[in-house]
N, C-alpha and C. Protein backbone atom coordinates (compact mmCIF):
# COMPACT_ATOMS: atom_id res chain seq x y z
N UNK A 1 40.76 28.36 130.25
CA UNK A 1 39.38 28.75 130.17
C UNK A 1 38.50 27.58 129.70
N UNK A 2 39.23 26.93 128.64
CA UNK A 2 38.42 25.37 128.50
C UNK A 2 37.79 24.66 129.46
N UNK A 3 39.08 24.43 130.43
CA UNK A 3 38.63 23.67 131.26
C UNK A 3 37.77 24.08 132.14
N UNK A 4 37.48 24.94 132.57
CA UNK A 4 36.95 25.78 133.64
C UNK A 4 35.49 25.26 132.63
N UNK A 5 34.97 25.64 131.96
CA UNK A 5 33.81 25.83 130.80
C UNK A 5 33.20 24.22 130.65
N UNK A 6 34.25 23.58 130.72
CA UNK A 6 33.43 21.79 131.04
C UNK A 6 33.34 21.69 132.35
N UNK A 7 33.83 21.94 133.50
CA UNK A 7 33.47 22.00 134.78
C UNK A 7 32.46 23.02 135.52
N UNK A 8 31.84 23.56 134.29
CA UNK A 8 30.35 24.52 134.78
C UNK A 8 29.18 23.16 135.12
N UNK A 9 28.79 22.36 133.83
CA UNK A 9 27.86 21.84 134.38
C UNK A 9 28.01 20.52 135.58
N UNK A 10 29.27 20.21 135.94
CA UNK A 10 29.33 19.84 137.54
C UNK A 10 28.74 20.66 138.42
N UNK A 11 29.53 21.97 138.37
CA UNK A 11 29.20 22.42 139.53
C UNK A 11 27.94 22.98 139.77
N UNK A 12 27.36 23.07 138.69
CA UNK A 12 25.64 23.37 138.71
C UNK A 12 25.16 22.09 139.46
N UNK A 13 25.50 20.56 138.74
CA UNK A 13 24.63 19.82 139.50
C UNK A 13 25.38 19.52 141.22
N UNK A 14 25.99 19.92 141.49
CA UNK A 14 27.01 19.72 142.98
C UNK A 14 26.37 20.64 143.32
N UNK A 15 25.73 22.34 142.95
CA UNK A 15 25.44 23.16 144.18
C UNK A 15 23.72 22.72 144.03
N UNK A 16 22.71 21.47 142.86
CA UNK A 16 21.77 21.55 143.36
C UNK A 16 21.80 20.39 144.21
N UNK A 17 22.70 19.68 144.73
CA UNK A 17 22.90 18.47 145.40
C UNK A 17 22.78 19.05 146.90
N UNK A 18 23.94 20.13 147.28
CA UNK A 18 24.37 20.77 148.24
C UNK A 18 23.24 21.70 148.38
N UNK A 19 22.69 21.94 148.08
CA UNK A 19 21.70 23.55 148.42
C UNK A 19 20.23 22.74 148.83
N UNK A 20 20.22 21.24 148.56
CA UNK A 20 19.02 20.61 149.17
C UNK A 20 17.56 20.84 148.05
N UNK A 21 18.00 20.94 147.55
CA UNK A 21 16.97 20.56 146.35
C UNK A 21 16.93 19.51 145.62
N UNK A 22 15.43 19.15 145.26
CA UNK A 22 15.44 17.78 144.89
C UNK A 22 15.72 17.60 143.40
N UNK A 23 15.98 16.46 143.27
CA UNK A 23 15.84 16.39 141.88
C UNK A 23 14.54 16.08 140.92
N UNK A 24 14.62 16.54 139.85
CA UNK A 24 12.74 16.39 139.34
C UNK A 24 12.61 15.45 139.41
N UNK A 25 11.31 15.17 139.81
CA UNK A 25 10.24 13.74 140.34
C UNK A 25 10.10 13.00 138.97
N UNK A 26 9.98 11.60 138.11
CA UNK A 26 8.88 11.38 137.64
C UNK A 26 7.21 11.30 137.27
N UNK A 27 6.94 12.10 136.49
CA UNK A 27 5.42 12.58 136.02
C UNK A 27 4.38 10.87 136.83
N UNK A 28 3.38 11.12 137.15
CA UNK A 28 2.42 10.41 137.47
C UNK A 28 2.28 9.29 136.79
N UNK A 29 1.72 8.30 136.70
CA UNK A 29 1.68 7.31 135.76
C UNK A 29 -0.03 7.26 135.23
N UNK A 30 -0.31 6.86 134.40
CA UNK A 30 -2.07 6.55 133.87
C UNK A 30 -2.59 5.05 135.03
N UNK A 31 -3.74 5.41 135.79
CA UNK A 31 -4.02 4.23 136.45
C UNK A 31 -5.24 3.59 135.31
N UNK A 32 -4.33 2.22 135.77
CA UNK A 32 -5.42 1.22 134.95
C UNK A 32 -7.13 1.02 135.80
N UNK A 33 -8.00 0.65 134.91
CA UNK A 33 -9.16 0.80 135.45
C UNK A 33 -9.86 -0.51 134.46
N UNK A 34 -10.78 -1.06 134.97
CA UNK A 34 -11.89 -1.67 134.73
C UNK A 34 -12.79 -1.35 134.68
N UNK A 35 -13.92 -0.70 133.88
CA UNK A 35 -15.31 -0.02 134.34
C UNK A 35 -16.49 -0.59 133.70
N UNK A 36 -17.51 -1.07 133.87
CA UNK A 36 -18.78 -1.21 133.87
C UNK A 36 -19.59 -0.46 133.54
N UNK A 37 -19.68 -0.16 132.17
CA UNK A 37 -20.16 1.00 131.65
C UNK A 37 -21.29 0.69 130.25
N UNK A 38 -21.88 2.28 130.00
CA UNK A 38 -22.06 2.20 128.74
C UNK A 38 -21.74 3.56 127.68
N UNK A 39 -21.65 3.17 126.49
CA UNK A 39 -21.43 4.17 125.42
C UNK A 39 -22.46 5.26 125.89
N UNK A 40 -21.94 7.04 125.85
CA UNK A 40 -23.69 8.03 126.02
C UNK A 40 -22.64 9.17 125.06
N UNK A 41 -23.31 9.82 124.67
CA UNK A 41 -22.74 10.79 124.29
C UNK A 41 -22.70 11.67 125.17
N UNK A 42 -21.36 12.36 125.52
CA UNK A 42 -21.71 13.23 126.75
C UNK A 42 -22.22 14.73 126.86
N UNK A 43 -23.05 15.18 125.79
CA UNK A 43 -22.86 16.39 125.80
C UNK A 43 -24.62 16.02 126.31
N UNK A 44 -25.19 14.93 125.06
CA UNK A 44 -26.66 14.42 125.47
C UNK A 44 -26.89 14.43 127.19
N UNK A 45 -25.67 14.24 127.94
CA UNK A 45 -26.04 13.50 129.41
C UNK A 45 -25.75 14.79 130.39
N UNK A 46 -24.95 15.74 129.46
CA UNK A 46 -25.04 16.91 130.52
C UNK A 46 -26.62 17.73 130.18
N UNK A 47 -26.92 18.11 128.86
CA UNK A 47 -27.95 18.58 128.68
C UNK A 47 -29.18 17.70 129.64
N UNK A 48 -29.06 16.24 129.57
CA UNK A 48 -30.56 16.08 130.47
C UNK A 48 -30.30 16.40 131.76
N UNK A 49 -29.14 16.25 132.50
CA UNK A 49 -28.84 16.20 134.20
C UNK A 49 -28.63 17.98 134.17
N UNK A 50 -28.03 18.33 133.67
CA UNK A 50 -28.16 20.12 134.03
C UNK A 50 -28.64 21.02 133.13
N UNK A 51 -29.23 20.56 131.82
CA UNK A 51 -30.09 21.52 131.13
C UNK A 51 -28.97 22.47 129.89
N UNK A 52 -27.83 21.87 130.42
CA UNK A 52 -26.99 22.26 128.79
C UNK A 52 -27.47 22.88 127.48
N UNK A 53 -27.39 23.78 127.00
CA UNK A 53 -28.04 23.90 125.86
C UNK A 53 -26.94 23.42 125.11
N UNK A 54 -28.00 23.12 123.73
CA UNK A 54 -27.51 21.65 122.75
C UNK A 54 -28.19 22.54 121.61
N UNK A 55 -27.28 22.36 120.49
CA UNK A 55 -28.44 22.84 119.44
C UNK A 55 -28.55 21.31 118.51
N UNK A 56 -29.98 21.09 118.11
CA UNK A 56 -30.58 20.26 117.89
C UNK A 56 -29.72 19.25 116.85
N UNK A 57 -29.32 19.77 115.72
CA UNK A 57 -28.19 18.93 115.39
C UNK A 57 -26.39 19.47 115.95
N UNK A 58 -25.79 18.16 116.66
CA UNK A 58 -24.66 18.33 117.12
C UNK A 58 -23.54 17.21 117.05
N UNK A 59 -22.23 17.50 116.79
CA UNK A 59 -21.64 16.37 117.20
C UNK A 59 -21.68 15.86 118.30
N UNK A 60 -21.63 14.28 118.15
CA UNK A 60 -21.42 13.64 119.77
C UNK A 60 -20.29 13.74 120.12
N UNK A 61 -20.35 13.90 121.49
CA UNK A 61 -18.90 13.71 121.83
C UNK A 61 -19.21 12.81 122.61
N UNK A 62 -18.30 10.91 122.22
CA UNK A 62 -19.16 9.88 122.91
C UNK A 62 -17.68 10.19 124.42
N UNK A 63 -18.52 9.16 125.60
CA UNK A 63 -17.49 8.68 126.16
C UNK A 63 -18.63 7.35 127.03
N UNK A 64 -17.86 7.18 128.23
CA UNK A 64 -18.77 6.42 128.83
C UNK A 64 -19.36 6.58 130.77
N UNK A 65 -20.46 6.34 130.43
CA UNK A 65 -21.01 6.21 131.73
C UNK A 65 -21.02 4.70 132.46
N UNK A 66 -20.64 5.55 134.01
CA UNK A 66 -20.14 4.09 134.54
C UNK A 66 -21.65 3.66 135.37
N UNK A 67 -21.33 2.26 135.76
CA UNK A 67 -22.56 1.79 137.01
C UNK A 67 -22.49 2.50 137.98
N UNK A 68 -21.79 3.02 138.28
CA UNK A 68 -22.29 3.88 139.27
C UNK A 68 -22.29 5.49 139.20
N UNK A 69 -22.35 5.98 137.57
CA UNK A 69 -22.44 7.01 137.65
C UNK A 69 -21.78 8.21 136.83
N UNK A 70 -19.97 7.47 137.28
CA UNK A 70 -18.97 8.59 136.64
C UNK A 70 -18.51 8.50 135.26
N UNK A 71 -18.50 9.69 134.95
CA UNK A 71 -18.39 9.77 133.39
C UNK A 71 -16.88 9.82 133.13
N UNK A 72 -16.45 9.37 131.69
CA UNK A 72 -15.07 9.32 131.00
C UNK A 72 -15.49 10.06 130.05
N UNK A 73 -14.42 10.48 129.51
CA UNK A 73 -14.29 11.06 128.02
C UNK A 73 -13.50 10.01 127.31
N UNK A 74 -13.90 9.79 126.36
CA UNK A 74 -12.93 8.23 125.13
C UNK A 74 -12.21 9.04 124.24
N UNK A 75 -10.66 8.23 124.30
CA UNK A 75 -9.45 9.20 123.56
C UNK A 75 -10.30 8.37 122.08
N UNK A 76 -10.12 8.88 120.74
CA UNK A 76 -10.62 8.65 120.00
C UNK A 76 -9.37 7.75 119.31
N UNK A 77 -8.80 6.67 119.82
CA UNK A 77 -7.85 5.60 119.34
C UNK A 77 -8.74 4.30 118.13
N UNK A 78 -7.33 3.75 118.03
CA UNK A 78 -7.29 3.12 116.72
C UNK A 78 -8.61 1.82 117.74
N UNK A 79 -7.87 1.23 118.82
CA UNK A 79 -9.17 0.14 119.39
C UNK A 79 -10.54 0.98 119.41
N UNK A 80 -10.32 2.19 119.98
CA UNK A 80 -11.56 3.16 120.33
C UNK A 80 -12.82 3.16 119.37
N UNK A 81 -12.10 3.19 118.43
CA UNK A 81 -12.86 4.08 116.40
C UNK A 81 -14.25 3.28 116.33
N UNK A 82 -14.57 1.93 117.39
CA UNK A 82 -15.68 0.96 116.61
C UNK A 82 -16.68 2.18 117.83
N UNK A 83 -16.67 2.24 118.78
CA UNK A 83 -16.95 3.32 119.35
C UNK A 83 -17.91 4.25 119.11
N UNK A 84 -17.27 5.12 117.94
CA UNK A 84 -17.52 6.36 117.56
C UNK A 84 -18.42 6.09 116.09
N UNK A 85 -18.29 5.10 115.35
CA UNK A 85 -18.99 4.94 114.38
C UNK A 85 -20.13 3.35 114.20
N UNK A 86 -19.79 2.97 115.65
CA UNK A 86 -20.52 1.45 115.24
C UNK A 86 -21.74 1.61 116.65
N UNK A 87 -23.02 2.06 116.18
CA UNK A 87 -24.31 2.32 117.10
C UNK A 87 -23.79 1.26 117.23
N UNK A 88 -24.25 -0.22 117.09
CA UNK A 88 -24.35 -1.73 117.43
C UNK A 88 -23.40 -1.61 119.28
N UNK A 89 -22.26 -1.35 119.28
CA UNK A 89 -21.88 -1.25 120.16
C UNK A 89 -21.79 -0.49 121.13
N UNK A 90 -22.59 0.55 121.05
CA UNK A 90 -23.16 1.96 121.77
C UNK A 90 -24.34 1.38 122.63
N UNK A 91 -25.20 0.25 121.85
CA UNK A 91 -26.30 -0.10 122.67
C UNK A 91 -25.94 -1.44 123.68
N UNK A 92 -24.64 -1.57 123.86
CA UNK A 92 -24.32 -2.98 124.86
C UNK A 92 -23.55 -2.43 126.17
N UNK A 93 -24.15 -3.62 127.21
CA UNK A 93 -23.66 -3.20 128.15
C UNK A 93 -21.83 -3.46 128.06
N UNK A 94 -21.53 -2.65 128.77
CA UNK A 94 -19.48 -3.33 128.39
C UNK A 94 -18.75 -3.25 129.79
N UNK A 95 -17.97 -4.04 129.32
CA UNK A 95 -16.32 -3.56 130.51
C UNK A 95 -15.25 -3.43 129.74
N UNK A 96 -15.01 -2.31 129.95
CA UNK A 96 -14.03 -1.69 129.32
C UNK A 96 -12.74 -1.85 130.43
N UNK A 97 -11.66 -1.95 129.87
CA UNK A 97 -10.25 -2.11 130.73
C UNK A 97 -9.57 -0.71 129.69
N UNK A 98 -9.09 -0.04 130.93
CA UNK A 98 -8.34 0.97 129.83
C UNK A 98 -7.24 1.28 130.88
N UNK A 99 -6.66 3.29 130.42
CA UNK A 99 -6.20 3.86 131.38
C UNK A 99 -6.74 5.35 131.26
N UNK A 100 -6.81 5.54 132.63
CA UNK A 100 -7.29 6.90 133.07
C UNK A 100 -5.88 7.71 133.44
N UNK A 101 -5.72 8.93 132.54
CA UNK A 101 -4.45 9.63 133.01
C UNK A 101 -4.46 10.66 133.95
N UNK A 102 -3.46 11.03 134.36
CA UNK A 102 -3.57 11.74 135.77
C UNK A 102 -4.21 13.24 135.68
N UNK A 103 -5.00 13.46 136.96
CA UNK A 103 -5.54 14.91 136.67
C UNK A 103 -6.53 15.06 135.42
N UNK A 104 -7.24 13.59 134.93
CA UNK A 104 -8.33 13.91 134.16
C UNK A 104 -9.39 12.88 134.31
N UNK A 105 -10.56 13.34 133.09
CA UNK A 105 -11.11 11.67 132.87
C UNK A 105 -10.65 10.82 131.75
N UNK A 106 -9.73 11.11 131.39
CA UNK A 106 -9.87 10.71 129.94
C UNK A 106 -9.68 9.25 129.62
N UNK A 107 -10.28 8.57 129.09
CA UNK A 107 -10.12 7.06 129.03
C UNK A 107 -9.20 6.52 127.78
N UNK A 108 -8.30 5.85 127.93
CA UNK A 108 -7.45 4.96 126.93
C UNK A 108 -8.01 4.19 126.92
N UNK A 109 -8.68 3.26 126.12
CA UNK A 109 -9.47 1.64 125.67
C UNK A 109 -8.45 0.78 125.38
N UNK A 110 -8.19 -0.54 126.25
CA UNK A 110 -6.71 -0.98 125.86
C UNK A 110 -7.76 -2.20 125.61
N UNK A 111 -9.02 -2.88 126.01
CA UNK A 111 -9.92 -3.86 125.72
C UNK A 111 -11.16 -3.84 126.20
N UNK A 112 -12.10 -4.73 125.64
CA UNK A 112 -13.46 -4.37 125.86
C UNK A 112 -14.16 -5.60 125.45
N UNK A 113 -15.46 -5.84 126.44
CA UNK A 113 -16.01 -7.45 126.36
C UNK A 113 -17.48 -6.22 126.52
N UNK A 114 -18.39 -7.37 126.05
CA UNK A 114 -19.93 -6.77 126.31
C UNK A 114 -20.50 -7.97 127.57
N UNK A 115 -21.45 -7.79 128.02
CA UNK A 115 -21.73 -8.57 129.30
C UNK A 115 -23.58 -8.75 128.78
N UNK A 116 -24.09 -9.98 128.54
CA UNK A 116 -25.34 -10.17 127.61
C UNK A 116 -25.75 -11.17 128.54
N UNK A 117 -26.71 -11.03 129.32
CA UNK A 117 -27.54 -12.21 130.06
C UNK A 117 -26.61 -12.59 131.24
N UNK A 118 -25.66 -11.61 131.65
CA UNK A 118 -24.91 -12.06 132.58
C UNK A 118 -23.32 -12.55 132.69
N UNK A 119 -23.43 -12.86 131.08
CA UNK A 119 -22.41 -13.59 130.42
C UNK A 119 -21.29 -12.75 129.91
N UNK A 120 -19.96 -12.87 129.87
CA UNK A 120 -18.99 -11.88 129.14
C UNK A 120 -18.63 -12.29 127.90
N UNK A 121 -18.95 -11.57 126.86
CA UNK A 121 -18.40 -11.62 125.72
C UNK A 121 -17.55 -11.13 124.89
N UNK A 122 -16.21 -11.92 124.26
CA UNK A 122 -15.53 -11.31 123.17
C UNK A 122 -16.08 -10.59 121.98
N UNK A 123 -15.60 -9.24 121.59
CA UNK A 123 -15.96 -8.30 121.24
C UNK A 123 -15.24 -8.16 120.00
N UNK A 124 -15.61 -8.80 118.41
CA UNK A 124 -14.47 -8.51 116.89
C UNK A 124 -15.36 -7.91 116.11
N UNK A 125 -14.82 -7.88 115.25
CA UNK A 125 -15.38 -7.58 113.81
C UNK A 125 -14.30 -8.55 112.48
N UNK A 126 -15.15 -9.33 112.19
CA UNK A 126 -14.67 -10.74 111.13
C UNK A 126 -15.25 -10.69 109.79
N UNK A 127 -14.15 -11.07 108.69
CA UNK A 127 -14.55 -11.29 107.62
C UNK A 127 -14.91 -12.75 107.67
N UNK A 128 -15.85 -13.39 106.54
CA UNK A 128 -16.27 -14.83 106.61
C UNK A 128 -15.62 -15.08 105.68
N UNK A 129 -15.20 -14.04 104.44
CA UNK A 129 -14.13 -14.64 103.05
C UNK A 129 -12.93 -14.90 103.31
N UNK A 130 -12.24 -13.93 104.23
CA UNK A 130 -10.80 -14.33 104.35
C UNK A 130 -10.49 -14.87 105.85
N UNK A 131 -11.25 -14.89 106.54
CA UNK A 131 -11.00 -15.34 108.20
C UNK A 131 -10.09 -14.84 108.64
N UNK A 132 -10.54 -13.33 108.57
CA UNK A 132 -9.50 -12.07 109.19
C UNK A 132 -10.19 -11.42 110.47
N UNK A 133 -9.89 -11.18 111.41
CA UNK A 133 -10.10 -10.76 112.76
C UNK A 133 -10.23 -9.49 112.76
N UNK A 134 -10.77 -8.48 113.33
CA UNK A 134 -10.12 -7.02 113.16
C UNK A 134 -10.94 -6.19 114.39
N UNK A 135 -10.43 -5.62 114.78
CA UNK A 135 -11.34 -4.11 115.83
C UNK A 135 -12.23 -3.42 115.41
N UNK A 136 -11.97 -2.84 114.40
CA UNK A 136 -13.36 -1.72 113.73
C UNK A 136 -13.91 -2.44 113.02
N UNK A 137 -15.50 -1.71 112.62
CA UNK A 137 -15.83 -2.21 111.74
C UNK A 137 -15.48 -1.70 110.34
N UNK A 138 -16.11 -1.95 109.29
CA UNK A 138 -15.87 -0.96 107.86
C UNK A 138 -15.42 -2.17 106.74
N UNK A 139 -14.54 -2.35 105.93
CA UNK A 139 -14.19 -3.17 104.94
C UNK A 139 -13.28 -4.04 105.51
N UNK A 140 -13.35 -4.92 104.83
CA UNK A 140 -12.03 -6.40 104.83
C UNK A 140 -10.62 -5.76 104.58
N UNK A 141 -9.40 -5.67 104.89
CA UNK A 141 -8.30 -5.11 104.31
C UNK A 141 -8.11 -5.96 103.08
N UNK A 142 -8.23 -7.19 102.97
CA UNK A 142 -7.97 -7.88 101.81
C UNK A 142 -8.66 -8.11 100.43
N UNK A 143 -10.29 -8.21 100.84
CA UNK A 143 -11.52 -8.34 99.99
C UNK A 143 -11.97 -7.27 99.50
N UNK A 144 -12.07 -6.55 100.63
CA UNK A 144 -12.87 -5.18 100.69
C UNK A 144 -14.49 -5.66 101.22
N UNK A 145 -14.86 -6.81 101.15
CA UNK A 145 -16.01 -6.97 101.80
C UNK A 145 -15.97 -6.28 103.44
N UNK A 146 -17.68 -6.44 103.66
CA UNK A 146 -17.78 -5.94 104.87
C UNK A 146 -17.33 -6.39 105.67
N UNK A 147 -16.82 -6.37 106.93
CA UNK A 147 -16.81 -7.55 108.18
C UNK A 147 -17.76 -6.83 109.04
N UNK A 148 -17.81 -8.29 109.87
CA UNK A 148 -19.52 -8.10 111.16
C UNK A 148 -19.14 -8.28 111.78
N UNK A 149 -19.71 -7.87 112.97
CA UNK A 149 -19.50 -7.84 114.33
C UNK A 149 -19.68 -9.06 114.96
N UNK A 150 -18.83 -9.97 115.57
CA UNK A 150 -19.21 -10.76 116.16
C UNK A 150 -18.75 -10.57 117.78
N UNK A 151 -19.88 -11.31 118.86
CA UNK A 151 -20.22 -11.26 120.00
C UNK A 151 -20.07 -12.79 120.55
N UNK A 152 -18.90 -12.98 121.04
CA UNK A 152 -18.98 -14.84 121.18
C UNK A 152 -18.79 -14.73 123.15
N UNK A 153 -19.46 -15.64 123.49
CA UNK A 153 -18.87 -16.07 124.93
C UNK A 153 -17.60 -16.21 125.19
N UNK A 154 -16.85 -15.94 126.51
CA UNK A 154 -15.84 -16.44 126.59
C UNK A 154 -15.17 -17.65 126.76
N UNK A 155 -16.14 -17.75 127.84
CA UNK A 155 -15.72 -19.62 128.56
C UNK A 155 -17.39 -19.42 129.72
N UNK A 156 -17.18 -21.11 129.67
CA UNK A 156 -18.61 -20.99 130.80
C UNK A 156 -18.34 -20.50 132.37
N UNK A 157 -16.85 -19.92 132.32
CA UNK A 157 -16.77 -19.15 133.63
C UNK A 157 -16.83 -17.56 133.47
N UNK A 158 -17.27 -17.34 132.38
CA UNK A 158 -17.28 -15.80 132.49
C UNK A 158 -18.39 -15.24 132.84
N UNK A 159 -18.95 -15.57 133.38
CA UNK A 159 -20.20 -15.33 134.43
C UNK A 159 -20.43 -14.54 135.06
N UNK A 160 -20.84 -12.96 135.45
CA UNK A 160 -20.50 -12.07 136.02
C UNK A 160 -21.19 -12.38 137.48
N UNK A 161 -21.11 -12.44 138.16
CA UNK A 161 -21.64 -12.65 139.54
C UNK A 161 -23.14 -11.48 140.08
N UNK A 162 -23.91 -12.23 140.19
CA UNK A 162 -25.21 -11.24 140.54
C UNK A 162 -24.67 -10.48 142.10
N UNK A 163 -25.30 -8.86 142.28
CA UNK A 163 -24.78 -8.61 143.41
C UNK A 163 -25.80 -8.61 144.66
């Protein structure tokens, strides 16, 4: 009877071999994307385009609007967070590189440049006491001072091409 009892799950996978059924597929993958966008809050952008009711104070729910239109929702990640609490970067134009997962909008932020006079710019937040680099804004990990946002060019080829 042992043996018989370890030779069940063969023959399960031998009659789904034989009976012509497939084996499960791998799930979809997240397509990577580049977009040309800006920070909106999206609840603000449905209320003006279809009249949404909004009550006057609300959370945002940010994501981004693209150049030509289509909206994301922003996963609220650790790169994401300058995002959600730093206006400064709400008011720049950006390209965001992320991933969009399957069957939604939802945007992963894997990097992000602002585009100023044409030009592409690296996108930090720096302490000047300890010459520490960082993504969000908020305190120094080391000082506790503030760090600022800095906006530097990339190279004199980052030039976005007029269309």
């Amino acid at each position: 009877m042992r043996n018989f009892q370890r030779l069940i799950p063969f023959f399960i996978i031998l009659s789904l071999f034989t009976s012509g059924a497939t084996p499960p597929t791998e799930a979809p993958k997240p397509e990577e994307v580049e977009l040309h966008s800006k920070i909106v809050c999206l609840a603000e952008e449905m209320h003006t385009h279809y009249n949404v009711e909004l009550f006057k104070s609300h959370e945002h729910l940010y994501g981004i609007k693209t150049e030509d239109g289509k909206y994301y929702t922003l996963l609220r990640t650790s790169l994401a967070e300058a995002f959600f609490v730093d206006e400064q970067l709400r008011e720049k134009d950006l390209i965001i590189n992320g991933r969009v997962f399957p069957n939604t909008q939802l945007l992963e932020v894997i990097r992000f440049y602002s585009v100023k006079d044409g030009v592409v710019h690296e996108l930090y937040y720096y302490c000047d006491t300890c010459y520490i680099r960082t993504v969000a804004p908020g305190d120094c990990d080391c000082c506790q001072a503030p760090v600022v946002l800095i906006e530097k060019p990339l190279n004199v080829d980052s030039t976005i091409p007029s269309p």
